[in-house]
Protein backbone atom coordinates (compact mmCIF):
# COMPACT_ATOMS: atom_id res chain seq x y z
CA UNK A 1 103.78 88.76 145.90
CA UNK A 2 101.81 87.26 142.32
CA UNK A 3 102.21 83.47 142.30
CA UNK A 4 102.93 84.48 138.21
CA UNK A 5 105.55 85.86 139.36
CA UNK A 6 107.49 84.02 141.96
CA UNK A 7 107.02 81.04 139.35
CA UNK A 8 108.68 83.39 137.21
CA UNK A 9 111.97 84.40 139.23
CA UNK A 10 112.00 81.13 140.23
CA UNK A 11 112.10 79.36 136.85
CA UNK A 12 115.13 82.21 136.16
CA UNK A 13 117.25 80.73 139.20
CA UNK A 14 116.56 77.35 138.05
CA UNK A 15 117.64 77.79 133.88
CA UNK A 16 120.84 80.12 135.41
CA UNK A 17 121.38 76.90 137.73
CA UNK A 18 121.13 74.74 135.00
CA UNK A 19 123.23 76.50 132.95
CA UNK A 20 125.70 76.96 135.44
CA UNK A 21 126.11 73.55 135.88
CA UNK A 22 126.20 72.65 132.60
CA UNK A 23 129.10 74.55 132.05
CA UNK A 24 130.86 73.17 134.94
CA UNK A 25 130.64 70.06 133.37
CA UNK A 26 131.95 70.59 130.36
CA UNK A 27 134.32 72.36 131.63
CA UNK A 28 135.46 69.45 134.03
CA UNK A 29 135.52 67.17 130.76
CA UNK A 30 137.55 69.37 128.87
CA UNK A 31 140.51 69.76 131.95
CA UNK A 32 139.93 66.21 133.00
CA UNK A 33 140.56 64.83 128.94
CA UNK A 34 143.97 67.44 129.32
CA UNK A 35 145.01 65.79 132.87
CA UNK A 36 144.68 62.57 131.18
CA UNK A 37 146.07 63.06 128.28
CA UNK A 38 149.45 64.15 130.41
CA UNK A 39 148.65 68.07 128.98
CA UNK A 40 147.74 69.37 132.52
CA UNK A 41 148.67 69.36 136.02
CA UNK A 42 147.79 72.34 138.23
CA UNK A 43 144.69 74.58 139.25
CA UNK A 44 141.89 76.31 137.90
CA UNK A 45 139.22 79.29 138.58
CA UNK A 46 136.62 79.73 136.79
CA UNK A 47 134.64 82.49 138.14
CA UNK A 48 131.54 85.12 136.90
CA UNK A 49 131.21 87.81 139.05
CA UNK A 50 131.34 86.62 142.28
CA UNK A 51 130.35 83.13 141.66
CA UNK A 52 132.43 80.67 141.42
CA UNK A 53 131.46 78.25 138.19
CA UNK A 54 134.25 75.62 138.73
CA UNK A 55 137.79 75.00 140.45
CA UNK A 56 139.55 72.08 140.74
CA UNK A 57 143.21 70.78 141.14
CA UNK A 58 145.00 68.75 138.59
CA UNK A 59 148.03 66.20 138.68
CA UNK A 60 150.88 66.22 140.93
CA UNK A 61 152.63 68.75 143.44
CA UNK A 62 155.67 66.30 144.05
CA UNK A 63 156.23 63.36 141.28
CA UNK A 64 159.08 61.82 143.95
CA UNK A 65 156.43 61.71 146.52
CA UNK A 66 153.39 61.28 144.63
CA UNK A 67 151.90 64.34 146.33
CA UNK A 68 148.75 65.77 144.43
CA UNK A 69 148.33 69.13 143.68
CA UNK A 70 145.44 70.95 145.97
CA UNK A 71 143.13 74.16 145.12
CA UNK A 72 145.56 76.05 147.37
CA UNK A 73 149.27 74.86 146.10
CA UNK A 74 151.36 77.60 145.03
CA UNK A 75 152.76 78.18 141.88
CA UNK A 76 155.26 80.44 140.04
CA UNK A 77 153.49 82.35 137.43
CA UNK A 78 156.71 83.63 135.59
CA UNK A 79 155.17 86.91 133.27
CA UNK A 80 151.91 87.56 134.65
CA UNK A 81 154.33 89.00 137.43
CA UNK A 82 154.67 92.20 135.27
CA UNK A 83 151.07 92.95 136.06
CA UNK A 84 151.56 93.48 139.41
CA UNK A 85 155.13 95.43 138.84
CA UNK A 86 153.23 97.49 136.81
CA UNK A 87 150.45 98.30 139.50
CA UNK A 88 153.28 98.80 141.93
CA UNK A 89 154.75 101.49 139.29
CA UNK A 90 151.22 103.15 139.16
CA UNK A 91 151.14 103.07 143.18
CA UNK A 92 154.36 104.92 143.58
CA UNK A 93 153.25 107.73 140.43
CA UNK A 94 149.47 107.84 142.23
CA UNK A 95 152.02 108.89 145.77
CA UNK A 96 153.97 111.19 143.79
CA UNK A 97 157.25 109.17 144.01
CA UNK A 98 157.54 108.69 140.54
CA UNK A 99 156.31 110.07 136.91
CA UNK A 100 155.84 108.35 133.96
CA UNK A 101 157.97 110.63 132.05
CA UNK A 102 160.54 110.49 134.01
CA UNK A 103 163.95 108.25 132.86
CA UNK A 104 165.84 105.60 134.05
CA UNK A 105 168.67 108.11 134.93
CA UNK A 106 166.30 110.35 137.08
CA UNK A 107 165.73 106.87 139.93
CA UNK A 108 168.52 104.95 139.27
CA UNK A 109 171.56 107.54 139.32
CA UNK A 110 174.35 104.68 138.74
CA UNK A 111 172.65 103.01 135.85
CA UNK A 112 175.40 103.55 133.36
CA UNK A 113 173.38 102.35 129.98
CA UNK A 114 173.32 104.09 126.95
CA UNK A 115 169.76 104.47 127.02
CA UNK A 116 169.83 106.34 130.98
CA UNK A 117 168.47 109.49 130.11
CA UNK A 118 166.19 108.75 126.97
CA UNK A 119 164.15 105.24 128.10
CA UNK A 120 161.24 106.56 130.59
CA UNK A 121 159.30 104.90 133.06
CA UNK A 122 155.94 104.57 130.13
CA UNK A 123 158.11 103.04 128.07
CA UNK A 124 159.30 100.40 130.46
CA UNK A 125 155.38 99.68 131.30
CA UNK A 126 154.57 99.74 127.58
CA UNK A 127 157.48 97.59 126.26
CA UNK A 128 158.75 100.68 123.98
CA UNK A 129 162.35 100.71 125.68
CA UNK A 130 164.06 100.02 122.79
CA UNK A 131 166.51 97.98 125.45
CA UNK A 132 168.07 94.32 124.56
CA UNK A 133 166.99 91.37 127.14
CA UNK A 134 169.75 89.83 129.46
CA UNK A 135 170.41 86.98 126.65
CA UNK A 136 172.50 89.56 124.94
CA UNK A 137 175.14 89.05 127.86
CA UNK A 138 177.89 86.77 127.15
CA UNK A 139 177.18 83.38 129.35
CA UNK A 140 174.00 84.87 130.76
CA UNK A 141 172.00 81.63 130.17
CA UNK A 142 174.63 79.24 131.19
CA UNK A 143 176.27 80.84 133.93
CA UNK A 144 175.11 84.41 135.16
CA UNK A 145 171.36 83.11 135.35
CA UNK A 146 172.24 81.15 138.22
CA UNK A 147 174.35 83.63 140.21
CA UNK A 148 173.30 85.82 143.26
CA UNK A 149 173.04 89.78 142.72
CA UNK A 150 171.92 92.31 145.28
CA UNK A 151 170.09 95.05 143.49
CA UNK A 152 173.13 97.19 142.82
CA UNK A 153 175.31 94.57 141.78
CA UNK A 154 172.20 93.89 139.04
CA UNK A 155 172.37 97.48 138.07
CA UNK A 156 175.94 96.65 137.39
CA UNK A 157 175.70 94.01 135.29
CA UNK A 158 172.71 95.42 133.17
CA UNK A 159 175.11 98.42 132.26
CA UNK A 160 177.04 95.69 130.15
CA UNK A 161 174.09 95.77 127.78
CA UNK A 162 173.88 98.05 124.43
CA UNK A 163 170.90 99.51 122.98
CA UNK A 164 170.23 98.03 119.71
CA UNK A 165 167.40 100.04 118.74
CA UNK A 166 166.20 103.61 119.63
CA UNK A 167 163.40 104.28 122.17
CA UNK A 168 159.95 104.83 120.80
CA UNK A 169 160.14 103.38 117.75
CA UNK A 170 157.84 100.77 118.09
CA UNK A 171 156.67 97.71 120.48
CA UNK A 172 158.89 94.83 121.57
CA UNK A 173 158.44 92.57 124.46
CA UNK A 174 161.08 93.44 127.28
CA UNK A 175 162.01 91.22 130.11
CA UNK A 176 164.70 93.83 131.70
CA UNK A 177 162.55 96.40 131.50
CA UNK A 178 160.57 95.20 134.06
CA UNK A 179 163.07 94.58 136.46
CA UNK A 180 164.34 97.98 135.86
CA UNK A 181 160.93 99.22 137.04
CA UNK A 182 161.34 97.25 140.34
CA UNK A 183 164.73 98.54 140.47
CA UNK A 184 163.31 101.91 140.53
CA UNK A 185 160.44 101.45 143.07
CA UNK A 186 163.22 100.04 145.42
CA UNK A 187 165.16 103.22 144.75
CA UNK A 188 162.56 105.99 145.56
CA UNK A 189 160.88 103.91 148.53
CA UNK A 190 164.63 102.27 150.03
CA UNK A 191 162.04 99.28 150.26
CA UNK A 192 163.49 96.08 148.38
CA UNK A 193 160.61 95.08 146.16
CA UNK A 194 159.21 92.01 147.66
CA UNK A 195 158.41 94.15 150.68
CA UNK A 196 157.08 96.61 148.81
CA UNK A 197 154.32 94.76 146.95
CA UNK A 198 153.22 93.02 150.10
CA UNK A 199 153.01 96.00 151.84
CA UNK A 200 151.16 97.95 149.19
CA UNK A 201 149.23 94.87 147.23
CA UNK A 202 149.39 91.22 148.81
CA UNK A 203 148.78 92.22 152.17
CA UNK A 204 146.06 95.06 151.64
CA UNK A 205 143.93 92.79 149.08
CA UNK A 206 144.48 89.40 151.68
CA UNK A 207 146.65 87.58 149.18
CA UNK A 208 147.94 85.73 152.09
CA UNK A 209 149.18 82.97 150.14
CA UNK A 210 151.42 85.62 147.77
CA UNK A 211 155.30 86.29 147.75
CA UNK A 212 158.13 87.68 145.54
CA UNK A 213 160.08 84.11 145.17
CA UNK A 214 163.06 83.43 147.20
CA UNK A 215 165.09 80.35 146.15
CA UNK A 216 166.31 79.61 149.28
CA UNK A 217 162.66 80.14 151.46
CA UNK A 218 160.96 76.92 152.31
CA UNK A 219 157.57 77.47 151.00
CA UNK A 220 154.50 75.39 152.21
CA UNK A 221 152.20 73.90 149.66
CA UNK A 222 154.89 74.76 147.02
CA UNK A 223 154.17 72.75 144.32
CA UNK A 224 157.87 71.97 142.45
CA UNK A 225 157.77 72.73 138.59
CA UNK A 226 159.01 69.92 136.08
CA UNK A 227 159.71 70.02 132.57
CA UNK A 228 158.74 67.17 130.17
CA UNK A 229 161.82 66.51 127.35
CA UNK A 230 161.25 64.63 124.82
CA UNK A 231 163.42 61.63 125.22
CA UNK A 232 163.15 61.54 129.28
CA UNK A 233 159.72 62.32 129.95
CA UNK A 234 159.43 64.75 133.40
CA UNK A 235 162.60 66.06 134.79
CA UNK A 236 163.56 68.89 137.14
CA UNK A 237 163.52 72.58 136.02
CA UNK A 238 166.20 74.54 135.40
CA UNK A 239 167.67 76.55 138.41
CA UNK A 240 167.13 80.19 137.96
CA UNK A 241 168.46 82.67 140.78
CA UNK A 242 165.47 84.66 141.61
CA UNK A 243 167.35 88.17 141.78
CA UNK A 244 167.04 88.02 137.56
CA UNK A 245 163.12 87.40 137.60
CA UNK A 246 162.45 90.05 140.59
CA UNK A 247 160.10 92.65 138.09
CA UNK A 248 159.30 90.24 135.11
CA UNK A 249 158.19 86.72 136.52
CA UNK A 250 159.05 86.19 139.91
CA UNK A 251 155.72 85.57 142.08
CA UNK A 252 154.62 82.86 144.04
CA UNK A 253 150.89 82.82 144.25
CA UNK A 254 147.65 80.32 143.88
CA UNK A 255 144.38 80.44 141.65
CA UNK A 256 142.58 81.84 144.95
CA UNK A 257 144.96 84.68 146.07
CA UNK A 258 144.91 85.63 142.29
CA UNK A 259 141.39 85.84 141.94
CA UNK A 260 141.65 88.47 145.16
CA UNK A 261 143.94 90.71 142.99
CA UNK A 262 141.36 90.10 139.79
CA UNK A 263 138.25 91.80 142.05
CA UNK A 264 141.01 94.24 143.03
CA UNK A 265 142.17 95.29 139.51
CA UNK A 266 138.39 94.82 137.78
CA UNK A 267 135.98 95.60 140.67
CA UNK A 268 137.36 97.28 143.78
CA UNK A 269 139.99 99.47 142.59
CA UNK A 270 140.87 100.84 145.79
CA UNK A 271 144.92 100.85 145.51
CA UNK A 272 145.34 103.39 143.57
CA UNK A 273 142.96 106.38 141.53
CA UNK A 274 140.40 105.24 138.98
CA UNK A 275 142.56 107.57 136.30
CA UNK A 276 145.33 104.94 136.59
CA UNK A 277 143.36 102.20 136.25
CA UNK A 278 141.55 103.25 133.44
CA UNK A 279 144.88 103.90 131.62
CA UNK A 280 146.27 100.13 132.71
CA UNK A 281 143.26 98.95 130.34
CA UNK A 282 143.79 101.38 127.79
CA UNK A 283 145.73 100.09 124.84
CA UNK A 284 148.80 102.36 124.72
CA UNK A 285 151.25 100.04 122.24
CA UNK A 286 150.23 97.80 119.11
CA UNK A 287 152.66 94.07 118.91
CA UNK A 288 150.96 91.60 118.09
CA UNK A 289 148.12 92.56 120.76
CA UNK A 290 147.19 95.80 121.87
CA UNK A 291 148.98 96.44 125.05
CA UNK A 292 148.01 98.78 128.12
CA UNK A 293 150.42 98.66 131.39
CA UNK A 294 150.79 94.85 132.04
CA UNK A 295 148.27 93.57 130.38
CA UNK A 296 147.20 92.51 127.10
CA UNK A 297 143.81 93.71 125.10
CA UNK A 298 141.96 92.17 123.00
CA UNK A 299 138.85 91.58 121.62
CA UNK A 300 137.29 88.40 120.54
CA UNK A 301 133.73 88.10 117.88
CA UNK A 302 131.14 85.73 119.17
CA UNK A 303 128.05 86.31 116.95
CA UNK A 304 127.58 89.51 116.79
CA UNK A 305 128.91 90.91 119.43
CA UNK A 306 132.53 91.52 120.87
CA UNK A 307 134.13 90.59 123.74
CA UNK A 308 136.74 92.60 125.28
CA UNK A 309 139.48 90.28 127.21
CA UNK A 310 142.12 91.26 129.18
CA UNK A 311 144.82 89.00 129.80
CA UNK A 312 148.45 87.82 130.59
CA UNK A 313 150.67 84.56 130.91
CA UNK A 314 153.49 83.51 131.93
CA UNK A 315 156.06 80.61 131.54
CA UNK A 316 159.16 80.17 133.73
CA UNK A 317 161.31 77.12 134.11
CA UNK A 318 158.69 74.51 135.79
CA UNK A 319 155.78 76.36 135.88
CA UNK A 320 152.96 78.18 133.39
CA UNK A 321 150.42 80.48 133.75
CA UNK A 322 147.49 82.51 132.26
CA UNK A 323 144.67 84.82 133.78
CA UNK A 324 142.33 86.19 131.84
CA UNK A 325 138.97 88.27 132.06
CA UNK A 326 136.08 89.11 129.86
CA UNK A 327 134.78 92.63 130.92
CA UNK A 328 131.66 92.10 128.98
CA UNK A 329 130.53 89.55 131.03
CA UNK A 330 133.12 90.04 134.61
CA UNK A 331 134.14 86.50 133.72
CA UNK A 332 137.03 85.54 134.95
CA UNK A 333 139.79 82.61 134.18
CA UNK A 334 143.02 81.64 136.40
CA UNK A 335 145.00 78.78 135.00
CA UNK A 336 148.24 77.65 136.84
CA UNK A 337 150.38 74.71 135.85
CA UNK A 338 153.78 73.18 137.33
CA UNK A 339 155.16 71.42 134.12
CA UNK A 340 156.48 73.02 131.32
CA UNK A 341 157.08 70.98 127.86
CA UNK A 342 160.30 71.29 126.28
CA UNK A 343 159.34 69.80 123.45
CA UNK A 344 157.24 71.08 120.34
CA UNK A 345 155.32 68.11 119.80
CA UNK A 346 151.55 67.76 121.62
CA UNK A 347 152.15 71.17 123.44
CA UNK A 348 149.14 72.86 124.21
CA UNK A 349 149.52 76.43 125.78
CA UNK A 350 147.45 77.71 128.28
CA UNK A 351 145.94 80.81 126.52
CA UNK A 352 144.15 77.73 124.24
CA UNK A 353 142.85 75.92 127.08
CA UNK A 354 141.50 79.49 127.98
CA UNK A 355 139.72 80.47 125.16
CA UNK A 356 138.19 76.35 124.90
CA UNK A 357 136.84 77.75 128.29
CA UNK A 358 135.58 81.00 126.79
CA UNK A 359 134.06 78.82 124.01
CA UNK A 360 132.09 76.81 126.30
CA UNK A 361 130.91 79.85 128.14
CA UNK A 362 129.31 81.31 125.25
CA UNK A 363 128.67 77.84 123.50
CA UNK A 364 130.46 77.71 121.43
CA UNK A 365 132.08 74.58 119.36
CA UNK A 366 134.78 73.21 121.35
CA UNK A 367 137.21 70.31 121.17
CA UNK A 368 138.45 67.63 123.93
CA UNK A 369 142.68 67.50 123.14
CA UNK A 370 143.88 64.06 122.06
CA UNK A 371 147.25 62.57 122.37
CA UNK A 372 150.18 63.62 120.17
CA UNK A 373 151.34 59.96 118.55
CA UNK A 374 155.15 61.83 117.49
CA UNK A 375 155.02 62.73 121.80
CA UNK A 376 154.70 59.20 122.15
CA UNK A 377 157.26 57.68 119.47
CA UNK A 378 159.70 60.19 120.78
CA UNK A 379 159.61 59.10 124.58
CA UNK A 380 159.73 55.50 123.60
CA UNK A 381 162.40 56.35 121.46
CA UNK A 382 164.19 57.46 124.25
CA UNK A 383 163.18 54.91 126.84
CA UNK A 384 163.70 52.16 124.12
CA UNK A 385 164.53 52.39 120.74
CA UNK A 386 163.45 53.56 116.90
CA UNK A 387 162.27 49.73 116.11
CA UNK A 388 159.75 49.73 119.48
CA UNK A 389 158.43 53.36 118.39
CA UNK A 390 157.38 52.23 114.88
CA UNK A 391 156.11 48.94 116.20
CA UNK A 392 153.72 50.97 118.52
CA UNK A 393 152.85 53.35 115.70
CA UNK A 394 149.88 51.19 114.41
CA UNK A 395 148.54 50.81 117.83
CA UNK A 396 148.48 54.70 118.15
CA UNK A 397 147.33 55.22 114.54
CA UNK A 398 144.49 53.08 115.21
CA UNK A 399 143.02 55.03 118.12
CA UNK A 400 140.72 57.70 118.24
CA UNK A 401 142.48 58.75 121.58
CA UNK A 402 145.71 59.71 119.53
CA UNK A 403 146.31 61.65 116.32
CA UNK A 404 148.85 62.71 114.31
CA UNK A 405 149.50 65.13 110.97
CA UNK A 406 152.42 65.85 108.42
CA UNK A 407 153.90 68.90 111.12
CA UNK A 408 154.19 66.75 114.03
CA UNK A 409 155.83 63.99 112.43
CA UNK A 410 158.31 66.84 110.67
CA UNK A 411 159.00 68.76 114.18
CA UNK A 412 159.39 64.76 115.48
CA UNK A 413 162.27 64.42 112.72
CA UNK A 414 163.51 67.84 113.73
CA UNK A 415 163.82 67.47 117.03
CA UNK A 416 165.66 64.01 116.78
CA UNK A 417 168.19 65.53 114.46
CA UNK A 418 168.66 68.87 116.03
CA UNK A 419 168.32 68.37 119.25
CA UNK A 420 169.65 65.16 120.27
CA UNK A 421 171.77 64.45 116.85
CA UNK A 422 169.83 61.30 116.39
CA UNK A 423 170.46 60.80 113.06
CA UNK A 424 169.35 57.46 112.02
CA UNK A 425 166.31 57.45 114.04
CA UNK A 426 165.14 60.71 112.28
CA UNK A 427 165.92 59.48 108.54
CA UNK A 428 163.69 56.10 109.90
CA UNK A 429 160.72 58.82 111.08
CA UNK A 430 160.87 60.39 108.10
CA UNK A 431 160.78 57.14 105.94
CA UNK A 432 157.89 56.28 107.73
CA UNK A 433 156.12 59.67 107.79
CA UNK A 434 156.30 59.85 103.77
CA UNK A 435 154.96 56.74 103.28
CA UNK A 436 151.96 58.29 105.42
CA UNK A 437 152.00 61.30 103.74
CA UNK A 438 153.91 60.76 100.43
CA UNK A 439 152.82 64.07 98.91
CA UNK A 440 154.23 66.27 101.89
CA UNK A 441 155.97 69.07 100.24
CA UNK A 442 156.84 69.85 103.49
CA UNK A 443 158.57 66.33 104.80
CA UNK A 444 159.73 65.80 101.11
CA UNK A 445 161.64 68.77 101.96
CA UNK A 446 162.81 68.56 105.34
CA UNK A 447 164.10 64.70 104.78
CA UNK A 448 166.15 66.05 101.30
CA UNK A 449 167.82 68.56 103.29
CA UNK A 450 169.04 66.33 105.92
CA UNK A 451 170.48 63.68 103.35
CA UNK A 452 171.88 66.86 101.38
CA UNK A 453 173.75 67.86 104.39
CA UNK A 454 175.01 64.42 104.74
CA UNK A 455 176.15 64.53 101.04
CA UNK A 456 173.48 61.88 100.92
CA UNK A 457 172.60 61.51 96.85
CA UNK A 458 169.23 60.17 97.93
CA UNK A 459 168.30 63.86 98.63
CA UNK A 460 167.60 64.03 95.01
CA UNK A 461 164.43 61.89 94.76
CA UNK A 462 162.30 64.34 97.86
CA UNK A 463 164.20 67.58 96.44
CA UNK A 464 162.66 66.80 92.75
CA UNK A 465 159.16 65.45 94.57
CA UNK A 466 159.15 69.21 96.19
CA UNK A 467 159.36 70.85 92.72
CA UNK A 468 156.74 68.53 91.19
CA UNK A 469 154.80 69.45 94.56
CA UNK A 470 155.25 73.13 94.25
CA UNK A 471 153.86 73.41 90.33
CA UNK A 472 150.78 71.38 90.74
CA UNK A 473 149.35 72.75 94.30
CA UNK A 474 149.17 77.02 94.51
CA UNK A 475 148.72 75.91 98.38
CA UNK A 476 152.33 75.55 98.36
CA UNK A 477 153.87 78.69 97.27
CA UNK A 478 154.19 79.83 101.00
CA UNK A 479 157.36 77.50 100.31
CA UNK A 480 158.61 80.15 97.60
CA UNK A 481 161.70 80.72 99.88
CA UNK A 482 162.51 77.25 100.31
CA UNK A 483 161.54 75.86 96.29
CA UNK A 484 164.11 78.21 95.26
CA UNK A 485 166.90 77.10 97.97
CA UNK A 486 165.45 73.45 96.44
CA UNK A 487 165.93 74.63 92.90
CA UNK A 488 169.53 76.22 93.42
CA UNK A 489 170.43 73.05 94.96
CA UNK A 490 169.44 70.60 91.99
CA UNK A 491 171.40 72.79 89.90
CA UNK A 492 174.43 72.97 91.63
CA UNK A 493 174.20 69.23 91.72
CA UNK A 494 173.73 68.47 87.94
C-alpha cells in the first residue's frame, strides 16, 4: 500500500483516539464533580457503536457497610421496565397470542372494570387507556402498597378503580396499564411474567445479570437504594411489595446487561419482526414527548442538524434510572443510580446528566453541577439548628463550589413549613433570603402568605412590596394569578 496513504488512515485512528479520549475525560470530570458533590452514586455506559467510550462506578452499594458500588452491581430501574413489558407485548402479538386491538376483556375474562371491553392492548402500550393509577385506591400508598397479591388477587383489587376519562381521548402517563399488559401475557402464555421475559428476552440476549424483582430473593451484588430527606440526610427506601411494580418498574438489571438489550432493540433485532420494531420507534401518542411503545422520541438541534433520541427513565423508591440512544450517531447512554432525593432542593435528574453527556459528545457548552447552599442549610438544620445554618451561610456564599438563587431559598422555606411544620425556622430563611434578594416578587410573596395564614399583620409590608413588584417589572406578570389573590387580600384587610 502508498506510504500517503497509510500516513493517512493512520493519522484518522489517531484524531478518533484523541477524540475519544477526550471525551472520556470530560466525561469523567463531569460524573466525578456529581459524585462529589453528593448528586451521584451508581454506574454508567457510555458507548458508540460497539465501543465503549467510558464506564465507571460511583458511590456506595451499602452505606452500613461502606461497600462501593462496582460496574456490575444491580440496580432497580423502576419505569424503564415498561420498555421491556412492551417488547414482551410485541413478542406475544409477533406469535399470534395476542392483537393490539384486542381489549382487556378479551385476556383477562375476570377483569371487572368499567373500561373491560373498550381499553385495548395499543392503548395500554401507548398510554391512551383513559384508566386512573392505583393512587386512586383508598390507603393504596399507606397500606395496600406493601401487601402481597398473586396475579388474580391484583386483578381483584384493580376492579375497585373507576374510569375517569374515556379511552382515546388523548395521552396520559399510566402506571396500571402496564401491569395490566403483564397481566395479560401471563394469561395467554399461563407463564407468570418474570418467567416469561427471561425466557423470551434476558436469557436469549445473555442478560445474565437481569430479573423481574422479588422482595424476598437474596440478590448478589444488589446494591440497596436510599433516599436523601432533607432534614436526615440518607435513609432507607420505602418498602414496596413487588407484585404492584410487576409491568411498570419492577427490573433488576446493571449498565452492562442493559447495554445487551440496547444492541438487541437498536442493532440485532432478532426477537421479534422488523415491522414491530419499526412501530416501537414510531411516535404513535403526543404528551409532552412523542411516544412510540415504551419509549420516548425526541429530537434534539445541534447546529444544523437533528438528532433523533430515544429514551426512558425511571425512579422507584431507592433507585433511578435513564437509558438513552442517539440513532444518528448509535450512541448510546445507561445511567443507574441507588439514591433517590426526596427533597426539591439541589436535585439533579438523570435525563440532565444525560443530555450534559450528549453535550460533550457533540461539544457542546457544558456545565460541572455545584452544591445547592438551601441542601446544605436544610440538613444542618436538621442535624443542628436554624442559628448553625445561617452561621454557615457566609461560608457557603463565599464559595465558588456552592450556589444559591431566589427559588431554592423559596422551595427551602417551603419545605420547612410544609413538610416538617417548621415554622420559625422558615420565617428566619425567609428573613434572610429577602435581605439577599429584597426585590423577590416571588419570596415577597411566599413569606406574606405564610404570616397571612398565621394572622400575622406583618404580611402586609411583602404583600404591598409584591404589588409595587408586579407594576414596575412586565417579567412578573406570570404572577397574574397570584397579584390578584395578593390584591383581594389587601382589600379584605383594609
Amino acid at each position: 500500500m502508498n506510504n500517503k496513504y497509510l500516513t493517512i488512515i493512520f493519522t484518522i485512528v489517531c484524531l478518533n483516539s484523541s477524540f475519544s479520549q477526550t471525551i472520556q475525560e470530560n466525561i469523567n470530570e463531569l460524573m466525578t464533580k456529581y459524585y462529589e458533590n453528593e448528586k451521584f452514586d451508581g454506574t454508567i455506559l457510555v458507548e458508540k457503536g460497539n465501543q465503549i467510550i467510558y464506564e465507571n462506578a460511583f458511590g456506595l452499594a451499602n452505606r452500613e457497610w461502606d461497600i462501593k458500588n462496582e460496574i456490575d452491581s444491580k440496580f432497580l430501574i423502576g419505569s424503564l421496565s415498561k420498555s421491556f413489558t412492551a417488547l414482551m407485548t410485541l413478542i406475544l402479538v409477533d406469535e399470534g397470542l395476542l392483537d393490539l386491538d384486542g381489549t382487556i376483556g378479551d385476556y383477562i375474562p375476570n377483569y371487572k372494570g368499567i373500561a373491560r371491553d373498550k381499553v385495548t392492548v395499543y392503548q395500554l402500550l401507548t398510554h391512551t387507556s383513559g384508566l386512573p393509577d392505583l393512587g386512586q385506591l383508598n390507603d393504596f400508598s399507606k397500606k395496600r402498597i406493601r401487601w402481597i397479591y398473586n396475579s388474580d388477587q391484583y386483578i381483584e383489587l384493580i376492579n375497585e378503580v373507576d374510569s375517569i376519562y374515556y379511552p382515546n381521548e388523548g395521552f396520559k402517563y399510566n402506571n396500571l396499564g402496564y401491569n395490566l399488559l403483564a397481566l395479560i401475557c401471563e394469561k395467554v402464555t399461563n407463564i407468570e411474567f418474570g418467567g416469561l421475559m427471561n425466557e423470551n428476552i434476558f436469557t436469549p440476549l445473555g442478560m445474565n445479570n437481569t430479573s423481574l424483582d422479588k422482595n424476598l430473593i437474596i440478590d448478589k451484588k444488589r446494591a440497596d437504594g436510599y433516599e436523601w430527606h432533607l432534614l436526615e440526610g440518607y435513609m432507607h427506601s420505602s418498602y414496596i411489595e413487588n407484585c404492584h411494580i410487576k409491568g411498570l418498574g419492577g427490573i433488576l438489571t446493571t449498565v452492562n446487561d442493559l447495554d445487551l438489550y440496547g444492541e438487541e432493540c437498536f442493532e440485532k433485532q432478532k426477537l421479534m419482526s422488523d415491522s414491530l420494531y419499526k412501530d416501537m420507534f414510531t411516535p404513535h401518542e403526543n404528551g409532552w414527548q412523542n411516544y412510540g411503545y415504551g419509549w420516548w422520541i425526541t429530537d434534539k438541534k445541534i447546529n444544523n442538524d437533528s438528532l433523533r433520541i430515544i429514551s426512558h427513565g425511571g425512579s422507584i423508591d431507592g433507585y433511578k434510572s435513564y437509558f438513552t440512544r442517539v440513532t444518528n450517531d448509535s450512541l448510546t447512554i445507561i445511567i443507574l443510580r441507588n439514591s433517590y432525593m426526596r427533597t426539591q432542593l439541589g436535585n439533579i435528574d438523570l435525563y440532565d446528566i444525560t443530555n450534559q453527556i450528549i453535550n460533550i459528545f457533540y461539544n457542546q457548552e457544558y456545565s460541572l453541577p455545584e452544591k445547592s447552599i438551601a441542601c446544605e442549610m436544610g440538613y444542618i438544620i436538621g442535624q443542628g439548628s436554624i442559628d448553625k445554618a445561617i452561621e454557615r451561610y457566609t461560608y457557603f456564599k463565599d464559595s465558588a463550589d456552592y450556589y444559591i438563587n431566589e427559588y431554592e431559598f423559596n422551595q427551602l422555606g417551603k419545605e420547612l413549613f410544609e413538610n416538617y411544620g417548621l415554622e420559625k425556622e422558615s420565617k428566619e430563611i425567609y428573613e434572610l433570603a429577602l435581605r439577599e434578594f429584597p426585590n423577590s416578587f416571588l419570596l415577597n410573596l411566599s413569606f406574606g402568605s405564610i404570616l397571612y395564614s398565621d394572622k400575622n399583620d406583618g404580611f402586609i409590608k411583602y404583600y404591598k412590596k409584591c404589588i409595587d413588584l408586579y407594576s414596575e417589572n412586565p417579567e412578573y406578570k406570570k404572577f397574574e394569578s397570584d397579584y390578584k389573590i395578593v390584591l383581594k387580600r389587601i382589600n379584605k384587610d383594609k
